[in-house]
N, C-alpha and C. Protein backbone atom coordinates (compact mmCIF):
# COMPACT_ATOMS: atom_id res chain seq x y z
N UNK A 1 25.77 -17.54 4.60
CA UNK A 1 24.55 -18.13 4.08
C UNK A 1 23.88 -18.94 5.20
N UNK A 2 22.64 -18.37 5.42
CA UNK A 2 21.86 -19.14 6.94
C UNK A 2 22.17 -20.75 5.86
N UNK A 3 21.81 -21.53 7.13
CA UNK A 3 21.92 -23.35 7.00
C UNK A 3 19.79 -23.47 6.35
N UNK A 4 19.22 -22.93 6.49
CA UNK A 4 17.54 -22.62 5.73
C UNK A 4 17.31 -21.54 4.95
N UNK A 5 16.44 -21.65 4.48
CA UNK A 5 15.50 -20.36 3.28
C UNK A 5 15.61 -19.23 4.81
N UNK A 6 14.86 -18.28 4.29
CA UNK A 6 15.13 -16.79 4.56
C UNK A 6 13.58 -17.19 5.04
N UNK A 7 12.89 -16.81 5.93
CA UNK A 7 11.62 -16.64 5.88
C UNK A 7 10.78 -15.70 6.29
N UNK A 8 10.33 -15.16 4.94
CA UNK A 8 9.23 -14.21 4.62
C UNK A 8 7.56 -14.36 4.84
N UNK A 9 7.32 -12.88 5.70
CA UNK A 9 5.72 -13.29 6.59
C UNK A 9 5.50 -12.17 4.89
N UNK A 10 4.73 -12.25 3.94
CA UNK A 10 3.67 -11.47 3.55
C UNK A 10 2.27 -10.93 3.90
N UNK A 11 2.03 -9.95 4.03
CA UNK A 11 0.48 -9.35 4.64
C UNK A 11 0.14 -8.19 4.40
N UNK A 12 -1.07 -8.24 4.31
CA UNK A 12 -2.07 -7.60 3.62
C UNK A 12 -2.33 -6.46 4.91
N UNK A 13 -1.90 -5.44 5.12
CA UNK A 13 -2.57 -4.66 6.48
C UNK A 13 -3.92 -4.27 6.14
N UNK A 14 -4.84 -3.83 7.00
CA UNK A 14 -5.59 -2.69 6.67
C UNK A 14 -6.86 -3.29 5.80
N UNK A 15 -7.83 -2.58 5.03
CA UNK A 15 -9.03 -2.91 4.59
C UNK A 15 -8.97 -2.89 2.88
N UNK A 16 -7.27 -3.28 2.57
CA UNK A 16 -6.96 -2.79 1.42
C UNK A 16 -7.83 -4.65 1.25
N UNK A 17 -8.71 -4.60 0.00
CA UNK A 17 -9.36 -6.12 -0.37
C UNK A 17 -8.38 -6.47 -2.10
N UNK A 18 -7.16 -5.96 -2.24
CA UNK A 18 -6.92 -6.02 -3.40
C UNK A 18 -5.49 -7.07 -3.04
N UNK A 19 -4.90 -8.71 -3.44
CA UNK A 19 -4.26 -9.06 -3.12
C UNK A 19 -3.71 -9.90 -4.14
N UNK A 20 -4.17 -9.61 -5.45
CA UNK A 20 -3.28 -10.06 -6.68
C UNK A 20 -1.81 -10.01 -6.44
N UNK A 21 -1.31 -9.11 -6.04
CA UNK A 21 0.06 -8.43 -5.88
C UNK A 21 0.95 -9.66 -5.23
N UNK A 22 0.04 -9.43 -3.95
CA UNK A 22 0.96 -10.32 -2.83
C UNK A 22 1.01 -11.67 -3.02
N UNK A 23 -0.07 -12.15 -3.58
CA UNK A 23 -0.05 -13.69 -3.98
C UNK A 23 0.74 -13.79 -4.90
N UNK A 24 1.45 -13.22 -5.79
CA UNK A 24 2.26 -13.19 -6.83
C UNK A 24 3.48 -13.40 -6.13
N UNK A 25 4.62 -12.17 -5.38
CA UNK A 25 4.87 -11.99 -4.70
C UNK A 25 5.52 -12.90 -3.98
N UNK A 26 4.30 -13.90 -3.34
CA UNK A 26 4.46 -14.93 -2.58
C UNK A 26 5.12 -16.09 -3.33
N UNK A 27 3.96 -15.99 -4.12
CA UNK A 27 4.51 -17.37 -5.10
C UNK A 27 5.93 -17.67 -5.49
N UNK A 28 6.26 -16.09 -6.46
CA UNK A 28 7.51 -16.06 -6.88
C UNK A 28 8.59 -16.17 -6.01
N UNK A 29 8.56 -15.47 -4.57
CA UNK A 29 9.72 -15.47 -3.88
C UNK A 29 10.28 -16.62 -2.95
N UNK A 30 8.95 -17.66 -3.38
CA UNK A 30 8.75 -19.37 -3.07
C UNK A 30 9.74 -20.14 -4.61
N UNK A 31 8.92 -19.94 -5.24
CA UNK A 31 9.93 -20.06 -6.60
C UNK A 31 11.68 -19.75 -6.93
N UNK A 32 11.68 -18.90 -5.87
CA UNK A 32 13.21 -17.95 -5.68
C UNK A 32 14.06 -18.77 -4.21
N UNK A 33 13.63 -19.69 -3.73
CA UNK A 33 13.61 -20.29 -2.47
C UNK A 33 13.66 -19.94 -1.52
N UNK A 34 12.59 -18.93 -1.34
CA UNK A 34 12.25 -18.43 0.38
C UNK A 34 11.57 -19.30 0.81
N UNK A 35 11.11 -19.63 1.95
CA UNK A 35 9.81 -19.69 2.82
C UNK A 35 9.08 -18.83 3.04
N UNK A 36 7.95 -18.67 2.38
CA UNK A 36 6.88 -17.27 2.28
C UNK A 36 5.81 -18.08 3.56
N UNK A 37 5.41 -17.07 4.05
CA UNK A 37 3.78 -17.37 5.10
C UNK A 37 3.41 -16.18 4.23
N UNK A 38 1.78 -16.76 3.67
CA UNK A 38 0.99 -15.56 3.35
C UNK A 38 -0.45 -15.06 4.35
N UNK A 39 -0.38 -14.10 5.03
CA UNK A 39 -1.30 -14.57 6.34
C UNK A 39 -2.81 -14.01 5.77
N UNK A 40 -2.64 -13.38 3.88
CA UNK A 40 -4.54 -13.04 3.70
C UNK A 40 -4.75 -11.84 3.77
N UNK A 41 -6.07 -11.42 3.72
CA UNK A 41 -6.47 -10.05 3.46
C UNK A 41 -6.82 -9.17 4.90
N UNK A 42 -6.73 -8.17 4.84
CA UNK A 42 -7.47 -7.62 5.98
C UNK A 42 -6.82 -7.87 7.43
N UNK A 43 -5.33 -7.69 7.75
CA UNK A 43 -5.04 -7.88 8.85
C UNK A 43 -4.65 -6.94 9.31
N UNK A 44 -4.83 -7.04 10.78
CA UNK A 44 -4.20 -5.81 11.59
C UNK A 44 -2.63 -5.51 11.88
N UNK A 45 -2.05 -4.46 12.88
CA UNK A 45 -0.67 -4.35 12.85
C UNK A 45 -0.50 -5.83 14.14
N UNK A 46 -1.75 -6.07 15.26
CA UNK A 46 -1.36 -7.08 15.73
C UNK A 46 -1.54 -8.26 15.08
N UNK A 47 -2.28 -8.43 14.22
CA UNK A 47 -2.21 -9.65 13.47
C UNK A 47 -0.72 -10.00 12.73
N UNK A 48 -0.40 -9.05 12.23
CA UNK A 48 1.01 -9.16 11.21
C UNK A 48 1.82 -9.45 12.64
N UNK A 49 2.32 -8.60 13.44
CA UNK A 49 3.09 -9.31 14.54
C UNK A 49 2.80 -10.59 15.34
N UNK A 50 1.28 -10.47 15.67
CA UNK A 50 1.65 -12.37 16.09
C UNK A 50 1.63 -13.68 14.98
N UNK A 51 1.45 -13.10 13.71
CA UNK A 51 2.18 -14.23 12.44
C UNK A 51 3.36 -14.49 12.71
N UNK A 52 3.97 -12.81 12.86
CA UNK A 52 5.77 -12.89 12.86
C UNK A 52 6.47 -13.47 14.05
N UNK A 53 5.59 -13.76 15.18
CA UNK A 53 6.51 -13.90 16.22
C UNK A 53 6.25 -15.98 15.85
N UNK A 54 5.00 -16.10 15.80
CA UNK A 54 4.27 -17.41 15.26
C UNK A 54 5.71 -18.26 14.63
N UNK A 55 5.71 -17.62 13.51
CA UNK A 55 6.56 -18.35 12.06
C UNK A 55 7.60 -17.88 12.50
N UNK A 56 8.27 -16.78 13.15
CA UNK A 56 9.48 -16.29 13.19
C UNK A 56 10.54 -16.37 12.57
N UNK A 57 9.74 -14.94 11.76
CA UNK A 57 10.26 -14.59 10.15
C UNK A 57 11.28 -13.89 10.02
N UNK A 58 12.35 -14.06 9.60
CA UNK A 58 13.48 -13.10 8.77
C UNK A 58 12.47 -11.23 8.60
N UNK A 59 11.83 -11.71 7.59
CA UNK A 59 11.75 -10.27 6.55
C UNK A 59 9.70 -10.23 7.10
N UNK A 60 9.54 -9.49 7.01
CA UNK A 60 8.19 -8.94 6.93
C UNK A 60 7.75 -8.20 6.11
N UNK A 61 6.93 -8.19 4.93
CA UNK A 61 6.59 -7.83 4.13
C UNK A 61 5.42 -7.37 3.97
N UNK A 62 4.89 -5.93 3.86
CA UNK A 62 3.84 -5.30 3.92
C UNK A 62 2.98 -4.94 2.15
N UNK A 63 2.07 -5.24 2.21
CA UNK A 63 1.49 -5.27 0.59
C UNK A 63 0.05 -4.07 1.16
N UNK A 64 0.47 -3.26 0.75
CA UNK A 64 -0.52 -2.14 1.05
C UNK A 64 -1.17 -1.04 -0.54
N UNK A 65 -2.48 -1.04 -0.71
CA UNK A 65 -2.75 -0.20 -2.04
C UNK A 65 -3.54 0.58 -1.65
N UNK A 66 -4.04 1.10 -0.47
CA UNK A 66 -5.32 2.00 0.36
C UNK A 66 -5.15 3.13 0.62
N UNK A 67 -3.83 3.48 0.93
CA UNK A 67 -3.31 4.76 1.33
C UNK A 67 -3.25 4.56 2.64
N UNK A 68 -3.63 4.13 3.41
CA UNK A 68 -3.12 3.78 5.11
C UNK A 68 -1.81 3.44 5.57
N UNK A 69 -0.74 3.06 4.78
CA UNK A 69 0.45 2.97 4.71
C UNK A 69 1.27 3.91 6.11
N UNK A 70 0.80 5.22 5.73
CA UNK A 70 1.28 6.06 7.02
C UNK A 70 0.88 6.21 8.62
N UNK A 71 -0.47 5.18 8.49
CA UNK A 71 -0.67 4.54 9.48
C UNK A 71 -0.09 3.46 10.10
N UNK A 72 -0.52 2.03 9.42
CA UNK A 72 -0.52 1.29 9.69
C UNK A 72 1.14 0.66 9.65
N UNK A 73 1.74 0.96 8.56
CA UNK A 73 3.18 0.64 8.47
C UNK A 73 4.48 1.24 10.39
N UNK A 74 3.82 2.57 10.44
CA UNK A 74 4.69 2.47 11.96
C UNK A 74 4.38 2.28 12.94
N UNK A 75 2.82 1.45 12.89
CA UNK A 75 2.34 0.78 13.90
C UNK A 75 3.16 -0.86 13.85
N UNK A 76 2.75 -1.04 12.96
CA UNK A 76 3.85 -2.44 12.78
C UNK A 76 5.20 -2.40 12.64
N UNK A 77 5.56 -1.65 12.46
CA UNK A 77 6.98 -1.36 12.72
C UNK A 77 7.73 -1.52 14.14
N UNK A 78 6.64 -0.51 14.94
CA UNK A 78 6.69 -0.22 16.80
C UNK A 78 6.41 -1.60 17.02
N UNK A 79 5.75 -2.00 17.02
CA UNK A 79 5.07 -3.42 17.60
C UNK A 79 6.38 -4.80 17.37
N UNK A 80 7.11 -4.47 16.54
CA UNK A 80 7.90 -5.16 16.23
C UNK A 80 9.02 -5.19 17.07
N UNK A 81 9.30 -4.02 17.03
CA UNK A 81 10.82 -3.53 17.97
C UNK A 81 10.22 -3.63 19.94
N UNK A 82 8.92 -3.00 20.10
CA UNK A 82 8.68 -4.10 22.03
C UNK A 82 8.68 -4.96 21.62
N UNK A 83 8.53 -6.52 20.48
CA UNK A 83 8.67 -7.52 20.64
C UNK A 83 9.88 -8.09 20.30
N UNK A 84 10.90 -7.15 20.61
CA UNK A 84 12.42 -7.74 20.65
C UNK A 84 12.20 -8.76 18.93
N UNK A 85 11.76 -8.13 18.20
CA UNK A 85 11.89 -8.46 16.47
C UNK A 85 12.60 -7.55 15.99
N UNK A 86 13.28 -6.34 16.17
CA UNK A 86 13.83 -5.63 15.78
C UNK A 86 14.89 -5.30 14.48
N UNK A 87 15.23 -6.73 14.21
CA UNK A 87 16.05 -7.39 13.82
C UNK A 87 15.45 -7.79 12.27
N UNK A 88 14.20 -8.14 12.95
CA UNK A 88 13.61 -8.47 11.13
C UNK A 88 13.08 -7.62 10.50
N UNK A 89 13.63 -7.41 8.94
CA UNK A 89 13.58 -6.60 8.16
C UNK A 89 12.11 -6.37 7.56
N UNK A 90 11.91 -5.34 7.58
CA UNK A 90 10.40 -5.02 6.49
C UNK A 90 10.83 -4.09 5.73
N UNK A 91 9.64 -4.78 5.12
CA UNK A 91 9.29 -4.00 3.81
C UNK A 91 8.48 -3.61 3.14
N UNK A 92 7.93 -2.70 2.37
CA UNK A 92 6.34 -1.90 2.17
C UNK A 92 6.53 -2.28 0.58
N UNK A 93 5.65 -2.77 0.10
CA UNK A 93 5.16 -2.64 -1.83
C UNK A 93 3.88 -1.97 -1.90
N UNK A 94 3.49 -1.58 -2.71
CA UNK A 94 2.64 -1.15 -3.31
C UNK A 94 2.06 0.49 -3.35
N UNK A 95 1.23 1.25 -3.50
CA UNK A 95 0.95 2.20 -3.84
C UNK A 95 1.87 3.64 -3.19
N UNK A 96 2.81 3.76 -2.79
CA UNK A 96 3.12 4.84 -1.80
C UNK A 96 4.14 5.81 -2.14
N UNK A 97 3.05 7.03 -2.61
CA UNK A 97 4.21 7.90 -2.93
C UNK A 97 5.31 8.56 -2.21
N UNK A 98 6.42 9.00 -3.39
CA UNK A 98 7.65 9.23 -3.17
C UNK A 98 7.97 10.18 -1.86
N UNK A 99 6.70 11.24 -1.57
CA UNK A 99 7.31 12.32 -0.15
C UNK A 99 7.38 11.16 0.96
N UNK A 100 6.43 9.97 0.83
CA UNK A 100 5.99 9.50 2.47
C UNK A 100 7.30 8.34 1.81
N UNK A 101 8.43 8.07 1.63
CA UNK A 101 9.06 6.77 1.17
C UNK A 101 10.19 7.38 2.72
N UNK A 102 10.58 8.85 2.71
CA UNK A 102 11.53 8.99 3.78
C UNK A 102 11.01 8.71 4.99
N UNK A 103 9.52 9.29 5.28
CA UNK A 103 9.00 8.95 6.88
C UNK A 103 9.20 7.61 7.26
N UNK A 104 8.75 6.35 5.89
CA UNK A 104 8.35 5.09 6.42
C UNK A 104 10.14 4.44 6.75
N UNK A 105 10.97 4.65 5.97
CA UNK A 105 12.32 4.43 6.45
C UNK A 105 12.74 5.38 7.36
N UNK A 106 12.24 5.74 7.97
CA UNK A 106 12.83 6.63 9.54
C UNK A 106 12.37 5.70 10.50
N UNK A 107 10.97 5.19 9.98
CA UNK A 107 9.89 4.45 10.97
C UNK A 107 10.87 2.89 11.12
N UNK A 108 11.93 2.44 10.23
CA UNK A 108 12.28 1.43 10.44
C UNK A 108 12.07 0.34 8.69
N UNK A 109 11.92 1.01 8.17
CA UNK A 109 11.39 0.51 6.92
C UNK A 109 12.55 0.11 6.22
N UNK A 110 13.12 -1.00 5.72
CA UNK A 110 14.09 -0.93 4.62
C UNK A 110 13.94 -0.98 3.57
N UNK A 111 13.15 -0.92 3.15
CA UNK A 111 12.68 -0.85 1.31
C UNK A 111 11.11 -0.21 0.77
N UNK A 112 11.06 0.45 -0.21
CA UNK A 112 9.79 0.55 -0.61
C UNK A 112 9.73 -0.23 -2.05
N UNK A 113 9.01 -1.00 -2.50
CA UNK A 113 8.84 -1.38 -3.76
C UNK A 113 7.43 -1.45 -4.18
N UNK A 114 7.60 -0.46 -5.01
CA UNK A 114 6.47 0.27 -6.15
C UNK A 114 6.12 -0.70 -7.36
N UNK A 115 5.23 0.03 -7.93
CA UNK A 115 4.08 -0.79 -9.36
C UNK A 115 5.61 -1.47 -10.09
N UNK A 116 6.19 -2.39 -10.68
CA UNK A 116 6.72 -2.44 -11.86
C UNK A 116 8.09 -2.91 -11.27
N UNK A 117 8.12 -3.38 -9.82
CA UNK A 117 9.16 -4.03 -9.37
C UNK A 117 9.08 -5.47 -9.79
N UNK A 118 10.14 -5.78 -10.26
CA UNK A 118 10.22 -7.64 -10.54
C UNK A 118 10.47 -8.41 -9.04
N UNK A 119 10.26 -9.54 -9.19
CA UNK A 119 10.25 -10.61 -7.87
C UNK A 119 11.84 -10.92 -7.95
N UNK A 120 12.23 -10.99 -9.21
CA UNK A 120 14.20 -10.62 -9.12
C UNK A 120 14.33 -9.56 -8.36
N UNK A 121 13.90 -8.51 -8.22
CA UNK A 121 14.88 -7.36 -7.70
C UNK A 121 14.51 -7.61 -6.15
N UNK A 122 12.97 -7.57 -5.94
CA UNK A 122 12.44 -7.90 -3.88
C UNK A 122 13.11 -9.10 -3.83
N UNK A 123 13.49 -10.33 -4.42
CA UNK A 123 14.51 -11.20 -4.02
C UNK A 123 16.33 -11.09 -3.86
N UNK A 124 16.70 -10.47 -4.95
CA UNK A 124 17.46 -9.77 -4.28
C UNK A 124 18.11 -8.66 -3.25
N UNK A 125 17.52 -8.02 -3.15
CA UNK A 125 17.26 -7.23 -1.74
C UNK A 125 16.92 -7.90 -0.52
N UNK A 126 16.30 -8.82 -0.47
CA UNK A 126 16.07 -9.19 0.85
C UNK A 126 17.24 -10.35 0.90
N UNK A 127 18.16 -10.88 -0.51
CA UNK A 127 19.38 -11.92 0.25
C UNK A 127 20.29 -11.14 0.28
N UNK A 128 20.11 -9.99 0.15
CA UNK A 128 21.22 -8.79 0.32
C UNK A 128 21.42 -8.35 1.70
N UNK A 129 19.91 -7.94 2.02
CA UNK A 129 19.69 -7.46 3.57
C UNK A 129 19.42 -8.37 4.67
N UNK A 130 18.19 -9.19 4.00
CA UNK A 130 18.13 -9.89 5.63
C UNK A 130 18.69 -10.64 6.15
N UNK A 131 18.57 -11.00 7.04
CA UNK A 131 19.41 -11.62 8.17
C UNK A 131 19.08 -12.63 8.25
N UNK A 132 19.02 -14.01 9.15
CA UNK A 132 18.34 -15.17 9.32
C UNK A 132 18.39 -15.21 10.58
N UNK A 133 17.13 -14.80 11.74
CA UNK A 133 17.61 -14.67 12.78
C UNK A 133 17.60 -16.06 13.63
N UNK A 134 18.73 -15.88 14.94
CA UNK A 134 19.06 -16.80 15.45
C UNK A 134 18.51 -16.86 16.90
């Protein structure tokens, strides 16, 4: 058990303007005792990495509903691993169907969580998986 909360970057990639989800999300997995950063709507794959290197987050959490997912998710993925982050876990929610769930975990992905996931289950999974890096 790290000696702090787990800390989770949430973000919005891409031109998706829909962020009910993630503010939820956020809230709850604050409620669950993470440390959430929520970095907002409309960010890029370098924006999400210099949050993560910023806050230097455990888990990275991707909230995507646009369909760009197969973009933008192994751009941030790559960007992660040259910045010797390799280590911190991501994770994709929202809209992404089941063929593209194997590409984005090849890309480095450890979880997909879809419409109708509880903030119990993405909280357990991430004190399951992530790490607290040192």
């Amino acid at each position: 058990m790290p000696d702090r909360p787990l800390k989770v970057l949430i973000a919005k990639p891409g031109l998706d303007g829909h962020d009910r989800g993630a503010k939820v999300l956020a809230r709850g997995l604050r409620d669950e005792g993470f440390e959430v950063v929520y970095t907002g709507l409309r960010q890029t794959p370098d924006m999400v990495l210099s949050a993560a290197l910023q806050e230097d987050v455990d888990v990275v959490g991707l909230s995507i509903l646009s369909g760009a997912h197969m973009t933008l998710v192994p751009k941030v993925t790559r960007l992660l691993r040259e910045h010797d982050m390799a280590d911190v876990l991501v994770v994709v929610g929202g809209i992404i169907p089941d063929d593209d769930v194997p590409t984005l975990k090849a890309e480095g992905v450890a979880a997909v969580f879809g419409p109708g996931t509880t903030i119990g289950e993405v909280a357990a999974f991430l004190r399951s998986n992530a790490r607290a890096r040192v």
